[in-house]
C-alpha atoms as a PDB file:
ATOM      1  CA  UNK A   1     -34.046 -35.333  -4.560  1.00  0.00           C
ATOM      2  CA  UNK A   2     -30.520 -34.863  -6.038  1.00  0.00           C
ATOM      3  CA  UNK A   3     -28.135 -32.848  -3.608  1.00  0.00           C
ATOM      4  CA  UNK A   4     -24.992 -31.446  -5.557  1.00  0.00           C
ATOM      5  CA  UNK A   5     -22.114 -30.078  -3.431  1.00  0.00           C
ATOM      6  CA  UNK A   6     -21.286 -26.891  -3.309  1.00  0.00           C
ATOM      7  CA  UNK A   7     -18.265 -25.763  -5.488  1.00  0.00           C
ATOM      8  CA  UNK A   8     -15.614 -24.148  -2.834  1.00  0.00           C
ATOM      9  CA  UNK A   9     -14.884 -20.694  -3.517  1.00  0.00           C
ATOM     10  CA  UNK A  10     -11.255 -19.642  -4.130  1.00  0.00           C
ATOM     11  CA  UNK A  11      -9.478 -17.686  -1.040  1.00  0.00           C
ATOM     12  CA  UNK A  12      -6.400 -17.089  -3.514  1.00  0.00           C
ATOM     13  CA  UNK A  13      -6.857 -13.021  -4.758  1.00  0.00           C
ATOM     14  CA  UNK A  14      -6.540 -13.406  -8.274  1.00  0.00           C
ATOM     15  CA  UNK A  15      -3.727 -11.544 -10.089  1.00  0.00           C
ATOM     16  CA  UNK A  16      -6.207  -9.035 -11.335  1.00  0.00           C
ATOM     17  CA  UNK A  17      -7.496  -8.133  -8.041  1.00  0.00           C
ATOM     18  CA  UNK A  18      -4.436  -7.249  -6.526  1.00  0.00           C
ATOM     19  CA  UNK A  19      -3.390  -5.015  -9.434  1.00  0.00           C
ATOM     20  CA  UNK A  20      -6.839  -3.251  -9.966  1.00  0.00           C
ATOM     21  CA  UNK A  21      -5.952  -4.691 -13.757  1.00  0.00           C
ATOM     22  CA  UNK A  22      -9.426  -6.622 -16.380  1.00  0.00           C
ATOM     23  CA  UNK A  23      -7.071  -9.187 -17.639  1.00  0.00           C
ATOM     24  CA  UNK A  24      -4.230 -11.384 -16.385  1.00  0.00           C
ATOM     25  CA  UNK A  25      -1.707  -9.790 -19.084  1.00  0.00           C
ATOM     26  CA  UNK A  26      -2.379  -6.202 -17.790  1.00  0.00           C
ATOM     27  CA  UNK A  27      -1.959  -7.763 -14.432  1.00  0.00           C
ATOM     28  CA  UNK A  28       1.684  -9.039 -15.231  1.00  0.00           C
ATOM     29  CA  UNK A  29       2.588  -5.435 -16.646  1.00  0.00           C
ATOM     30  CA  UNK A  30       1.400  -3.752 -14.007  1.00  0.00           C
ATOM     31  CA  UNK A  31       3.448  -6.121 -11.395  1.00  0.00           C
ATOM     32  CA  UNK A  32       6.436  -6.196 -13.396  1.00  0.00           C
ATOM     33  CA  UNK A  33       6.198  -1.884 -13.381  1.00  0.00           C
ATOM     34  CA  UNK A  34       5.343  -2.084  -9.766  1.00  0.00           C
ATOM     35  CA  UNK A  35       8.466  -4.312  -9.166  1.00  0.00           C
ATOM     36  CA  UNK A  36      10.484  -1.540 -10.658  1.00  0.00           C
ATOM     37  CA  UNK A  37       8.871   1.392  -9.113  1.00  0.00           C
ATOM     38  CA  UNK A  38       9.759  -0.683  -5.865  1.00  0.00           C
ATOM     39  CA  UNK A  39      13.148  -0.488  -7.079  1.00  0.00           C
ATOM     40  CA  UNK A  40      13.538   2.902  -7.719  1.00  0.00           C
ATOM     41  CA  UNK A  41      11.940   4.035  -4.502  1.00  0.00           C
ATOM     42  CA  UNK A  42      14.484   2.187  -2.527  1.00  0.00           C
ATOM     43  CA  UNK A  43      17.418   3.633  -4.827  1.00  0.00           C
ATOM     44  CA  UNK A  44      15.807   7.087  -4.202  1.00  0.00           C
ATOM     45  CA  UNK A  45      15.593   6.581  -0.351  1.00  0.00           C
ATOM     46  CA  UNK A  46      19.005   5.568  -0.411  1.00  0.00           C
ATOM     47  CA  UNK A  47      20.270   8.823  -2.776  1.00  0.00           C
ATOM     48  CA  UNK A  48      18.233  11.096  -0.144  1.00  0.00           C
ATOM     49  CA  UNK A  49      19.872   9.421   3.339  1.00  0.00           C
ATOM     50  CA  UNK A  50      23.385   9.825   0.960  1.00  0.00           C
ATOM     51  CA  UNK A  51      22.104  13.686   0.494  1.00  0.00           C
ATOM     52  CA  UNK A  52      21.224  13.684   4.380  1.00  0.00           C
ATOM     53  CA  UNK A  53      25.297  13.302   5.553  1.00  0.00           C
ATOM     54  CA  UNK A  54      26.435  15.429   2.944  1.00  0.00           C
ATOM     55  CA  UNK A  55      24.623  18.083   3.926  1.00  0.00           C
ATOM     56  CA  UNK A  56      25.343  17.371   7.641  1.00  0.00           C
ATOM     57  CA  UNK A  57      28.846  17.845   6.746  1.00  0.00           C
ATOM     58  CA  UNK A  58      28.494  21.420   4.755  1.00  0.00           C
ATOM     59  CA  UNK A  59      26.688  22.160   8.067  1.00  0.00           C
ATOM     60  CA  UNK A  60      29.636  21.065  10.741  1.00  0.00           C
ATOM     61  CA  UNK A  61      32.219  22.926   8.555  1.00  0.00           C
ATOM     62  CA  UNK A  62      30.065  26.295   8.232  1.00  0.00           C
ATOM     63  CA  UNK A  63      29.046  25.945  11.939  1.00  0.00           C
ATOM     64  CA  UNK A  64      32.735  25.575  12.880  1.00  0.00           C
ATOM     65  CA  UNK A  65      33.512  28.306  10.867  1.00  0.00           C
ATOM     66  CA  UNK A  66      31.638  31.031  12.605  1.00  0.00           C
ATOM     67  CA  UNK A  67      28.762  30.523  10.154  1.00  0.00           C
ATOM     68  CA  UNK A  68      24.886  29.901  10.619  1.00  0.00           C
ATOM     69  CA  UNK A  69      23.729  26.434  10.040  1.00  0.00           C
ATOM     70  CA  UNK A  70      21.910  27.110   7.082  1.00  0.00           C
ATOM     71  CA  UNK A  71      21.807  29.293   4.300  1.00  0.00           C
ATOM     72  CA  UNK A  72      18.963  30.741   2.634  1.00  0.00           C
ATOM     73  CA  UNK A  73      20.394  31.976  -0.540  1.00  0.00           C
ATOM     74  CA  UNK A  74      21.765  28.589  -1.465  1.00  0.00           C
ATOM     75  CA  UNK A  75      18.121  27.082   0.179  1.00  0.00           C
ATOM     76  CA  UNK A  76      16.321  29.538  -2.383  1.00  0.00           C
ATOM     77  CA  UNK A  77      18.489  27.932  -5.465  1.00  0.00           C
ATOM     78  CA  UNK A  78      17.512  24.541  -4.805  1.00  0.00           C
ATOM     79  CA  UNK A  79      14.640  25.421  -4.184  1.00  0.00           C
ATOM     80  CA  UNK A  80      13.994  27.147  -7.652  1.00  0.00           C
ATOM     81  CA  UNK A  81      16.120  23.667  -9.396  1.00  0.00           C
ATOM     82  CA  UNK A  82      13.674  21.664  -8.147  1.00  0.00           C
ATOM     83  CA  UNK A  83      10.475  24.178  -9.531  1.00  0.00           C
ATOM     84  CA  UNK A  84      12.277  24.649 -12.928  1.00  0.00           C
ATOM     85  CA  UNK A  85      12.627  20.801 -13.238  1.00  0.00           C
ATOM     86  CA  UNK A  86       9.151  19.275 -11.637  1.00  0.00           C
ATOM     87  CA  UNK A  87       7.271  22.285 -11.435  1.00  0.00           C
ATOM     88  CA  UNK A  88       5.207  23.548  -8.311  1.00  0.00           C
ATOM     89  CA  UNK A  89       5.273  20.288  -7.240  1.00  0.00           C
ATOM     90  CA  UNK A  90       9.265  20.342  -7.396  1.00  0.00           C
ATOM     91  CA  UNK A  91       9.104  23.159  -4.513  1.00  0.00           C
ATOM     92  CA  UNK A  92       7.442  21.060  -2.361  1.00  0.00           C
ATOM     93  CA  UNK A  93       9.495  18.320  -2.930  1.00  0.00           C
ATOM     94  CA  UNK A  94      12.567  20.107  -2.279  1.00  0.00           C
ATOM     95  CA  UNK A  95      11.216  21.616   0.540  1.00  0.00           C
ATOM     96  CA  UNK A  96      10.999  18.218   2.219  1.00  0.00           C
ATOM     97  CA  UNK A  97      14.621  17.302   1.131  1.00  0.00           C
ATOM     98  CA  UNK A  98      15.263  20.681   2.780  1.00  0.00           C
ATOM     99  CA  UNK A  99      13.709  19.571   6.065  1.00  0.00           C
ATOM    100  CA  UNK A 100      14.988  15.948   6.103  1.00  0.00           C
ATOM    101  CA  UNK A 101      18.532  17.576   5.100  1.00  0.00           C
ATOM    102  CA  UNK A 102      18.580  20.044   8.367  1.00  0.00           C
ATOM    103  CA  UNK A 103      15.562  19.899  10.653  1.00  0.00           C
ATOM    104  CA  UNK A 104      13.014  22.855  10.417  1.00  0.00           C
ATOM    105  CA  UNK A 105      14.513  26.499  11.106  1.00  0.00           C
END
């Protein structure tokens, strides 16, 4: 009776696996687009924190003025930017820079 050892199984997630990608090319593609979606997500956090104290500042200065904090004419033109650009999914994205950019009314 001949006894063979069994052939360990690799623990290491192949390249494909983690990318949801058939071949190892594809897989390198898709990381290297991932990599720069990463990128761009963290320059896009940083350009909405950057729109987050600007807007905190239009919002001292019209508050120390005698004004309201926010105002809804100038809300409604972004909001309609953001539609004309993207689409309906542009107004809810805008919405949520609205609400990041001065708490909900």
């Amino acid at each position: 009776m001949t006894v063979t050892a069994a052939t360990p199984q690799s623990t290491t997630p192949q390249p494909t696996e983690k990318t949801g990608a058939r071949t190892a090319e594809a897989a390198e593609v898709i990381t290297g687009a991932r990599e720069r979606i990463d990128a761009l997500d963290d320059r896009i956090i940083g350009l909405v924190q950057e729109r987050m104290a600007v807007s905190a500042v239009i919002q001292k200065e019209r508050i120390a003025s005698g004004g309201r904090r926010v105002n809804l004419s100038r809300e409604m033109e972004v909001l309609a930017h953001y539609r004309d650009a993207l689409g309906k999914p542009g107004t809810t994205l805008a919405m949520t820079l609205l609400e990041l950019c001065r708490g909900k009314i």
